[in-house]
N, C-alpha and C. Protein backbone atom coordinates (compact mmCIF):
# COMPACT_ATOMS: atom_id res chain seq x y z
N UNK A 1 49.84 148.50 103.16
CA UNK A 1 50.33 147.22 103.57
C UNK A 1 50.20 146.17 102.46
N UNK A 2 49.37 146.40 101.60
CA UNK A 2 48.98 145.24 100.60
C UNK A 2 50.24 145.87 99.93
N UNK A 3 50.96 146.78 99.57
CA UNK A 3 52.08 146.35 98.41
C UNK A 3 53.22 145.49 99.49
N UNK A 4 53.35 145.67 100.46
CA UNK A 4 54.15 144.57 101.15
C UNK A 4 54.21 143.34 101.14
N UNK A 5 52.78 143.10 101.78
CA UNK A 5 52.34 141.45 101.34
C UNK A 5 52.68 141.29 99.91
N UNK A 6 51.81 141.79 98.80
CA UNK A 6 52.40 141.56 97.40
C UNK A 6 54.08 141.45 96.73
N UNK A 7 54.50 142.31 97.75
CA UNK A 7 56.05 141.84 97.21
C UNK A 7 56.82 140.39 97.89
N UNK A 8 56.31 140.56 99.64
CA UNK A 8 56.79 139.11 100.21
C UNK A 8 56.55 137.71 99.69
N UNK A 9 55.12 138.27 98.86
CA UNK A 9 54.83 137.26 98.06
C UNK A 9 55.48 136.80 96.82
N UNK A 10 55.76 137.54 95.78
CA UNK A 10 56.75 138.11 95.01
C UNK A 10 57.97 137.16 95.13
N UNK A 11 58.58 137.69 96.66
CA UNK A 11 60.05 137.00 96.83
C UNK A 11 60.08 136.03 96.77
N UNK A 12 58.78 135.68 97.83
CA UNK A 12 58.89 134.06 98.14
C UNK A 12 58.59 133.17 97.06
N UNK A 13 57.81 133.53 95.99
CA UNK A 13 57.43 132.65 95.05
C UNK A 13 58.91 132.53 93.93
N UNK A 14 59.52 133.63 93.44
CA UNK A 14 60.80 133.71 93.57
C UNK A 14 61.87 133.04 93.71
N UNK A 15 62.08 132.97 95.39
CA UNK A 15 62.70 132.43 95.55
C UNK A 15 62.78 130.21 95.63
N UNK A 16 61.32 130.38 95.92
CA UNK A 16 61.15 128.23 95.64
C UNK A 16 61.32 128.37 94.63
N UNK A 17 60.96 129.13 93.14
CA UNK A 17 61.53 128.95 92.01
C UNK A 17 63.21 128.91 91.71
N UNK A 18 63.55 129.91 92.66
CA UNK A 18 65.58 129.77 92.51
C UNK A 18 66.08 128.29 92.67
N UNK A 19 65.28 127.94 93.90
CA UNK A 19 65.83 126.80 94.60
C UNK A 19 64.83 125.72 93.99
N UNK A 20 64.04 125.44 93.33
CA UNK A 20 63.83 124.68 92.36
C UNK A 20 64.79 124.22 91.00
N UNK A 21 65.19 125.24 90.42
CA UNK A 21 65.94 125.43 89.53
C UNK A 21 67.54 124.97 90.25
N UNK A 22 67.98 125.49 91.11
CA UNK A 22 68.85 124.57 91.51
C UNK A 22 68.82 123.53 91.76
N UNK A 23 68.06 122.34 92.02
CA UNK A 23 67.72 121.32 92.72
C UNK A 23 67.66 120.53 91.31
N UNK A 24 67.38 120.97 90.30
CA UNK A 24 67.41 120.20 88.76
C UNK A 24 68.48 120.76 88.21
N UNK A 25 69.32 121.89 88.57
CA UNK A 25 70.86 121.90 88.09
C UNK A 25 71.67 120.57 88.78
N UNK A 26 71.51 120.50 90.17
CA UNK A 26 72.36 119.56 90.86
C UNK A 26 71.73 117.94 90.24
N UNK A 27 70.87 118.37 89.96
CA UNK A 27 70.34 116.70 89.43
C UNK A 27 70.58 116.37 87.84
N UNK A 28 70.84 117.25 87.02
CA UNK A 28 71.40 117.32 86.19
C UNK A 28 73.09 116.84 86.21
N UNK A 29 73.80 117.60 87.25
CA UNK A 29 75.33 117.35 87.29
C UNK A 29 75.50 116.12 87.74
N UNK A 30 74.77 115.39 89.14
CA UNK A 30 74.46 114.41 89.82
C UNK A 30 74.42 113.52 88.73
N UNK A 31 73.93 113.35 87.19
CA UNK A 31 73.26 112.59 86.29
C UNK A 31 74.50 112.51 85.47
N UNK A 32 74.87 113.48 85.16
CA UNK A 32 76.33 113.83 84.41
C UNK A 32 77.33 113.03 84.96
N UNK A 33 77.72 113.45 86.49
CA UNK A 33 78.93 112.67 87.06
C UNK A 33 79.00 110.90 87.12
N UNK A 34 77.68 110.69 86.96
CA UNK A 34 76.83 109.48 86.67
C UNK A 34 77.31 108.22 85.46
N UNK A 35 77.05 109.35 84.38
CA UNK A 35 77.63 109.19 83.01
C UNK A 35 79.08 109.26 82.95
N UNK A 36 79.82 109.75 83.10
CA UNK A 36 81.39 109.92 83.08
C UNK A 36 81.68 108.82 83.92
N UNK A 37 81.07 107.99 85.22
CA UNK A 37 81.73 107.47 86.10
C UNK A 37 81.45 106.23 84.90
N UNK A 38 79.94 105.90 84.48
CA UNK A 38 80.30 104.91 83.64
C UNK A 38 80.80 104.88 82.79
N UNK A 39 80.95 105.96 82.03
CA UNK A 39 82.17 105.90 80.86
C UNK A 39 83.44 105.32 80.71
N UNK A 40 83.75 105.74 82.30
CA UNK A 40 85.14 105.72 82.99
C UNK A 40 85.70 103.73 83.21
N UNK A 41 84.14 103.19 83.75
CA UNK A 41 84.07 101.82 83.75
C UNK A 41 84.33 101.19 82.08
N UNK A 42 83.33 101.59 81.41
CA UNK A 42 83.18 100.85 80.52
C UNK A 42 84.54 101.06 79.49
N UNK A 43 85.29 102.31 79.69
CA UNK A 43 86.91 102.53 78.69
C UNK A 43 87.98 101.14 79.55
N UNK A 44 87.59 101.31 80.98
CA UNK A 44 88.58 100.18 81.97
C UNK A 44 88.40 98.98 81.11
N UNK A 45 86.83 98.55 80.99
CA UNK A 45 86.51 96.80 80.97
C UNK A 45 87.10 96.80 79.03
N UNK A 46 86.62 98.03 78.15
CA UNK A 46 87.40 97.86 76.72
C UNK A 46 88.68 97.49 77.06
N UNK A 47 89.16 97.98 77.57
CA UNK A 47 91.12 97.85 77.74
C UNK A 47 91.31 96.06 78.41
N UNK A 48 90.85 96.34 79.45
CA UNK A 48 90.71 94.99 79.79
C UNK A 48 90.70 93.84 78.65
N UNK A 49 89.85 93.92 78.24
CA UNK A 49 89.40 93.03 76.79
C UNK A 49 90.31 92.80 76.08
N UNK A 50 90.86 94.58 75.79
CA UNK A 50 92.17 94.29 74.57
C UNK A 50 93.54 93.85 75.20
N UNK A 51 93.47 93.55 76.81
CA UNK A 51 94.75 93.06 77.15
C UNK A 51 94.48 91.86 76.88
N UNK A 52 93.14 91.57 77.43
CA UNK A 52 93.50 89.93 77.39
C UNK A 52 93.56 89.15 75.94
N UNK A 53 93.00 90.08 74.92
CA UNK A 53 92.84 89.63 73.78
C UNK A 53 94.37 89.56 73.56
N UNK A 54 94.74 90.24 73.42
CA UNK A 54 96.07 90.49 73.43
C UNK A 54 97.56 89.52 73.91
N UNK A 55 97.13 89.04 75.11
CA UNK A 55 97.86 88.14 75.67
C UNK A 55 98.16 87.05 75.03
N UNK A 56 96.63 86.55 75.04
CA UNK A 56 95.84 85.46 73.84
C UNK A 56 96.49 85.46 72.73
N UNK A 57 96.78 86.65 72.11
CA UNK A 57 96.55 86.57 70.61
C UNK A 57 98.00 86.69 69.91
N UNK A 58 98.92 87.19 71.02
CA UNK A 58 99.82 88.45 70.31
C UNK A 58 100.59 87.54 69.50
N UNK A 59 101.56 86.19 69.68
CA UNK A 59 101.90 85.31 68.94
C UNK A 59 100.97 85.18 67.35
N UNK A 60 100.28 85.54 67.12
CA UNK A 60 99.58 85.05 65.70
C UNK A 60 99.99 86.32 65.01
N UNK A 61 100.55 85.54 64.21
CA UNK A 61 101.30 86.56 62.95
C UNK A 61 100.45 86.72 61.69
N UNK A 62 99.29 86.10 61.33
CA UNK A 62 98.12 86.37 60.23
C UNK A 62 96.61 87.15 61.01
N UNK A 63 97.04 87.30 62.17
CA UNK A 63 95.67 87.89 62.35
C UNK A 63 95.61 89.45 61.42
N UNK A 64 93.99 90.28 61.10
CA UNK A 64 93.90 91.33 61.21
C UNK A 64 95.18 92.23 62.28
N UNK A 65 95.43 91.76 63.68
CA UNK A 65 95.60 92.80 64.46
C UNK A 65 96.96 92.75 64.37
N UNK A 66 97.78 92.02 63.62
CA UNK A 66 99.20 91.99 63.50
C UNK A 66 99.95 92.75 63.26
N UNK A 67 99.63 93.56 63.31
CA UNK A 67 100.55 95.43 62.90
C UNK A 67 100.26 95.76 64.11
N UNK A 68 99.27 95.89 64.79
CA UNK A 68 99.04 96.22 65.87
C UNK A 68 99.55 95.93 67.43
N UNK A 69 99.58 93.85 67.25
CA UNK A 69 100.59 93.23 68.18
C UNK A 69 101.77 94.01 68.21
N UNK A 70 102.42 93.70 66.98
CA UNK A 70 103.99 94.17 67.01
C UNK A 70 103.92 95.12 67.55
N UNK A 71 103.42 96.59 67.24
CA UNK A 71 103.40 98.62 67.64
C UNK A 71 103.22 98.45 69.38
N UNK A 72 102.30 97.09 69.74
CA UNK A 72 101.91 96.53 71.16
C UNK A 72 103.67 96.29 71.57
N UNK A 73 103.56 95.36 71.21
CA UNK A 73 105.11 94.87 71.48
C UNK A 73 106.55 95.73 71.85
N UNK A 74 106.38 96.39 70.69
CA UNK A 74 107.71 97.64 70.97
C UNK A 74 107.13 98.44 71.53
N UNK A 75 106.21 99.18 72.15
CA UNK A 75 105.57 99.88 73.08
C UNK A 75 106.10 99.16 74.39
N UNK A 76 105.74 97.93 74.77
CA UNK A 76 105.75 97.49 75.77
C UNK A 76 107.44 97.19 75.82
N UNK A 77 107.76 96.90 74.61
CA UNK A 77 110.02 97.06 75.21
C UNK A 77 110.76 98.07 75.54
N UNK A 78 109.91 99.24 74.88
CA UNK A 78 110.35 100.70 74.79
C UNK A 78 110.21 101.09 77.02
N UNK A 79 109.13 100.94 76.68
CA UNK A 79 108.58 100.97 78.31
C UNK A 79 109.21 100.56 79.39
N UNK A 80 109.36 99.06 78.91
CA UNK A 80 110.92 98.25 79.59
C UNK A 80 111.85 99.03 79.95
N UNK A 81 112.55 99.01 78.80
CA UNK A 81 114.08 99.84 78.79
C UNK A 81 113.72 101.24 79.48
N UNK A 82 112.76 101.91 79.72
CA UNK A 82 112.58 103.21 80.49
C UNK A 82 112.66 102.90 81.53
N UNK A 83 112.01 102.06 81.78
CA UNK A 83 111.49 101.87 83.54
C UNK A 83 112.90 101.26 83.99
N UNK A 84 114.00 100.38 83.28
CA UNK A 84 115.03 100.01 83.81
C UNK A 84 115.99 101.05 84.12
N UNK A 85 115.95 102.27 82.58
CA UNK A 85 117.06 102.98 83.13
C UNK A 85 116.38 104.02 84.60
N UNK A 86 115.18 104.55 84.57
CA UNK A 86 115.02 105.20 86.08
C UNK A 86 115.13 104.21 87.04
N UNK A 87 114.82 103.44 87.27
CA UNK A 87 114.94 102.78 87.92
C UNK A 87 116.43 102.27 88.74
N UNK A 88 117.78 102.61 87.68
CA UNK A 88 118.93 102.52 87.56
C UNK A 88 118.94 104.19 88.42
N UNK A 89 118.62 104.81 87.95
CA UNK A 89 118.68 106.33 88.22
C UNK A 89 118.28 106.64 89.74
N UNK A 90 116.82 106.01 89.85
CA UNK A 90 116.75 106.25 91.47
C UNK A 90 117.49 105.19 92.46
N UNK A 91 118.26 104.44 91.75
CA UNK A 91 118.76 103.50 92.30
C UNK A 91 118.12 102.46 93.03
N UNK A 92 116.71 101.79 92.41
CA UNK A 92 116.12 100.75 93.06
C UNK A 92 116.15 99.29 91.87
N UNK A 93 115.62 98.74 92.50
CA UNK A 93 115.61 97.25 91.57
C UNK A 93 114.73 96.69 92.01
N UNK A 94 114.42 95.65 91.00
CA UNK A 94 113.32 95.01 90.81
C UNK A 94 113.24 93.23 91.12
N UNK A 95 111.89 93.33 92.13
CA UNK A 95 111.84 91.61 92.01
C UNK A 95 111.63 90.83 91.05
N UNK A 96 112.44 89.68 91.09
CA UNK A 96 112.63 88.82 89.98
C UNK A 96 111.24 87.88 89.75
N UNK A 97 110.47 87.85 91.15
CA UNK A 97 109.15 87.20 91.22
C UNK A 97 108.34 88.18 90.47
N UNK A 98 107.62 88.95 91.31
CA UNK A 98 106.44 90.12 91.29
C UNK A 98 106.72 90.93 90.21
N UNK A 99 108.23 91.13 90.16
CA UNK A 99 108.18 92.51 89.28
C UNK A 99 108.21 93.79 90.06
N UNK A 100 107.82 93.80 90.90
CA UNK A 100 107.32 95.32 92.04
C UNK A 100 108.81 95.72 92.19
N UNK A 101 109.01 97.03 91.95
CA UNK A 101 110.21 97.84 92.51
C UNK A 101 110.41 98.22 94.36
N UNK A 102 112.20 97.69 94.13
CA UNK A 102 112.01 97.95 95.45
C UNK A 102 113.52 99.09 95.93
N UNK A 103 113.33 99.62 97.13
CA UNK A 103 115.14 100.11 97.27
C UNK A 103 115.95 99.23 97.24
N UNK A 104 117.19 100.04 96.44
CA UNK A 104 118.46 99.16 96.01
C UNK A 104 118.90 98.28 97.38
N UNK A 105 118.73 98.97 98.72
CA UNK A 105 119.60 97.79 100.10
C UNK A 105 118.65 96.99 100.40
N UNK A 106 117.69 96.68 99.79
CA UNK A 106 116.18 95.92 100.23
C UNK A 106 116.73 94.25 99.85
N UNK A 107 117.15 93.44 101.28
CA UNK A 107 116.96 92.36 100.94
C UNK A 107 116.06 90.94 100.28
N UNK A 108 114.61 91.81 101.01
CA UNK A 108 113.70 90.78 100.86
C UNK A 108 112.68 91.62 99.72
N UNK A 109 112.11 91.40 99.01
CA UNK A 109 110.93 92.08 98.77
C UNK A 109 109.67 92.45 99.61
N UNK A 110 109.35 93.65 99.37
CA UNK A 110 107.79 93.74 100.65
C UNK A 110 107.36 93.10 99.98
N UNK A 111 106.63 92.77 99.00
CA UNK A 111 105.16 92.59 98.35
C UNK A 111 105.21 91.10 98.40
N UNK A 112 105.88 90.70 98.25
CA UNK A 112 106.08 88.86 98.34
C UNK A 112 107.05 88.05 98.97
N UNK A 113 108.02 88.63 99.60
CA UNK A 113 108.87 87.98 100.66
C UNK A 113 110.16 87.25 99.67
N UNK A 114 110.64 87.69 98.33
CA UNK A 114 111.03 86.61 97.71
C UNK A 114 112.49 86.89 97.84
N UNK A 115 113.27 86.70 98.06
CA UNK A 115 114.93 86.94 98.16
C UNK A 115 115.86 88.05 97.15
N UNK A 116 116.31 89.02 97.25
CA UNK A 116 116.91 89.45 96.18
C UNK A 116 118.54 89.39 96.09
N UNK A 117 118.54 89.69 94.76
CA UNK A 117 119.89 89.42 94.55
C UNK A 117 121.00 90.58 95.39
N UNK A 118 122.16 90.68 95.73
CA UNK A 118 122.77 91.62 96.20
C UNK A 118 123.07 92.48 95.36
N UNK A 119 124.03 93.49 95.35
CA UNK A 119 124.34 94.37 94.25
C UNK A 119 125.67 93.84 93.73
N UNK A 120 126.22 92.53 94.36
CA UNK A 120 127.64 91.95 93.70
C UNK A 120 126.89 90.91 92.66
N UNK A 121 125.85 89.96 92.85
CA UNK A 121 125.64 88.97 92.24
C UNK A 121 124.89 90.10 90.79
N UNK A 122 124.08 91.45 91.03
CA UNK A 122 123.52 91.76 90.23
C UNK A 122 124.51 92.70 89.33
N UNK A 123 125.68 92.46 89.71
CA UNK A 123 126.84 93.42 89.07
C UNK A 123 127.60 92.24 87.53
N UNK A 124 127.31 91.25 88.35
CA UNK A 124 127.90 89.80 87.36
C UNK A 124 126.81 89.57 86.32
N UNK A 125 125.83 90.27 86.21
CA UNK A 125 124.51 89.90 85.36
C UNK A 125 125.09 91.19 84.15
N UNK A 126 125.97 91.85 84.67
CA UNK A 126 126.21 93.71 84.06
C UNK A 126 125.07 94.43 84.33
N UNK A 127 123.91 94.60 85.35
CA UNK A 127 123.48 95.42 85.95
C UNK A 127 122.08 95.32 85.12
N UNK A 128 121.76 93.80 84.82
CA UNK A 128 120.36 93.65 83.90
C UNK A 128 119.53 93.52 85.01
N UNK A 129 118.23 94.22 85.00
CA UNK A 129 117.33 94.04 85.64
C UNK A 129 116.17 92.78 85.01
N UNK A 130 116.24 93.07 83.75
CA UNK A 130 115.56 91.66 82.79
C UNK A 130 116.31 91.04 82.06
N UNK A 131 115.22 89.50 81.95
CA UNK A 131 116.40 88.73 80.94
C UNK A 131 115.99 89.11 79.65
N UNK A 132 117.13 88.93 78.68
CA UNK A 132 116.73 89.00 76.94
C UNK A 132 115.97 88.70 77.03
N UNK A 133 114.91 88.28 77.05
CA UNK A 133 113.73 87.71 76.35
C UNK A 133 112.70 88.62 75.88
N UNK A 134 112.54 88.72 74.83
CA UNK A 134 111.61 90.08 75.04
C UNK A 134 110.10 89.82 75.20
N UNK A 135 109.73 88.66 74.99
CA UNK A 135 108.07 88.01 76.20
C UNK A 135 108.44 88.37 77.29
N UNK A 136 109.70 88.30 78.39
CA UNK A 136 109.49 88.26 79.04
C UNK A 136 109.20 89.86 79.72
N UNK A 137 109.71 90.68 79.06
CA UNK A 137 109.94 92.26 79.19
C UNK A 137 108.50 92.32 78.99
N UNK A 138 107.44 91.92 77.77
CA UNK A 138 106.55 92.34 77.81
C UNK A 138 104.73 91.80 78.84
N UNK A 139 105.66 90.60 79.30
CA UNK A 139 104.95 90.24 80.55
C UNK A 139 105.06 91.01 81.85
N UNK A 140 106.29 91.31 81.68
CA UNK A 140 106.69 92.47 83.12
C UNK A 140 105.79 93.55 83.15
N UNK A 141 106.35 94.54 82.01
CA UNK A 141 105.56 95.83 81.71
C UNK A 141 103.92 95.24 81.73
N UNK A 142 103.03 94.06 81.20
CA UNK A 142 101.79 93.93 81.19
C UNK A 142 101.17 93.99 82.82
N UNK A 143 102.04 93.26 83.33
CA UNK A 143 101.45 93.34 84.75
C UNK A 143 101.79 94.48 85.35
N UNK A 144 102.25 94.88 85.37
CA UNK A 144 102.74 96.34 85.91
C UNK A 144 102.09 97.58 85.55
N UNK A 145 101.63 97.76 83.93
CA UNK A 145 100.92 98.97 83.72
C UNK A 145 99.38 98.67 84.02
N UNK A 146 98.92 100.01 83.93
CA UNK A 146 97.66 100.55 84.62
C UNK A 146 96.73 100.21 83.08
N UNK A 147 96.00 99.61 82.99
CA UNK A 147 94.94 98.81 81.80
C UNK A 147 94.43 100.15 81.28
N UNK A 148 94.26 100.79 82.07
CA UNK A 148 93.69 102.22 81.45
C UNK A 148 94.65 103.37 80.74
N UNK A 149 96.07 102.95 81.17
CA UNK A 149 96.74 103.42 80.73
C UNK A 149 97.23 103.43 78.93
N UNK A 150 96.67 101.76 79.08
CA UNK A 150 96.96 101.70 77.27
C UNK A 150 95.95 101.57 76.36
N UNK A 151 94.41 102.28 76.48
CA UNK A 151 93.81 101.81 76.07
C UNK A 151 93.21 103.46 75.03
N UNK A 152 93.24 103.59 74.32
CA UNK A 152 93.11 104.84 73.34
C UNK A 152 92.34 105.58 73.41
N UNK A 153 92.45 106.90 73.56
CA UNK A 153 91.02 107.50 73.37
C UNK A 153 90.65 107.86 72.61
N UNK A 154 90.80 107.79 70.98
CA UNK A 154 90.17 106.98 70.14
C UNK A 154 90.05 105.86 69.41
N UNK A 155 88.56 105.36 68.71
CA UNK A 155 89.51 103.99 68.20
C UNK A 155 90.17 104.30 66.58
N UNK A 156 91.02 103.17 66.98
CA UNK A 156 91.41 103.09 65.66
C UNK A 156 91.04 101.98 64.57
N UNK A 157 90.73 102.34 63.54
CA UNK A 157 90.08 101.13 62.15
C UNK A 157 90.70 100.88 61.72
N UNK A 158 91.67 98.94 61.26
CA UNK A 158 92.47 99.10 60.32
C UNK A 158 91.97 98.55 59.21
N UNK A 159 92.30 99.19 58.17
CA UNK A 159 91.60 99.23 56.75
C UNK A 159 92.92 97.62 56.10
N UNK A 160 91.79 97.32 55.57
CA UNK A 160 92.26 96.28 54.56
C UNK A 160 93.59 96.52 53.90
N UNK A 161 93.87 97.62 53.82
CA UNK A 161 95.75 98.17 53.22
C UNK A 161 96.55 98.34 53.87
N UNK A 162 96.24 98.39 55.63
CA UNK A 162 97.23 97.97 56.67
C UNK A 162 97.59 99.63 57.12
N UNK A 163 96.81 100.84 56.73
CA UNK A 163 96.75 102.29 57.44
C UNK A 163 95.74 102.12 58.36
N UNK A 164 95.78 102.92 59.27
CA UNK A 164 95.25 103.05 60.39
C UNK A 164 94.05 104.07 60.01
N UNK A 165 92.91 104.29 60.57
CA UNK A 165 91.79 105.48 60.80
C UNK A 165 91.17 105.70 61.85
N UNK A 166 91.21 106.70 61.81
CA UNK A 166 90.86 107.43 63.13
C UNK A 166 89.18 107.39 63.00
């Protein structure tokens, strides 16, 4: 009987060791998912920063970041002109207030109640969803994209000769 006891003993000691060892795997991952969630914050609040810096700034044509505004800039027209032609494609349009896309027979806007144009008055425009302006294209696209969406995952250094580094 004593090799019985000796092995139940065996298992059991064993086994609180298995389940020890798991209990600091899960607290390990628990610690991990931890880290990534703040990572996840702190890439949001960088982007954040560089929008608003951005907003702020983009008019100044001697800053350091002036290669950068502009690449900002045609990014954000390029984006424009995409989102107009699907948008053409699924056949919806856009409020002239909010910006928010809506279906093409949608009189009112959901998101703000604001009036839209019909498809005769928006036929006399030649089917522009924005005006020339290209601030204004890139105010549209700013409110509209996801902050996390434009914000790099790496940074980039610009060197005094106006190349970029990774």
């Amino acid at each position: 009987m004593a090799f019985f006891d000796e092995l139940s003993r065996t298992l059991s000691d064993k086994g609180k060791e298995a389940a020890q060892k798991a209990r600091e795997a899960a607290g390990v991952l628990q610690m991990k998912a931890q880290i990534a969630s703040e990572k996840s914050k702190l890439k949001e609040l960088y982007g954040a920063v560089g929008v608003l810096y951005y907003k702020k700034h983009r008019d100044e044509e001697d800053t350091e970041f002036g290669d950068l505004f502009r690449e900002i800039g045609n990014v954000l027209t390029n984006v424009a002109a995409m989102e107009e032609k699907v948008q053409k494609m699924e056949g919806a349009r856009v409020c002239p207030d909010c910006k928010k896309v809506m279906k093409r027979d949608a009189l009112f806007c959901s998101y703000c109640g604001a009036a839209l144009k019909t498809d005769e008055e928006t036929d006399d425009e030649d089917g522009q969803l924005w005006e020339d302006d290209e601030t204004d294209k890139e105010k549209a696209v700013m409110e509209t994209v996801d902050q996390s969406e434009i914000v790099p995952e790496e940074e980039v250094v610009v060197t005094d000769d106006g190349e970029d580094e990774e």
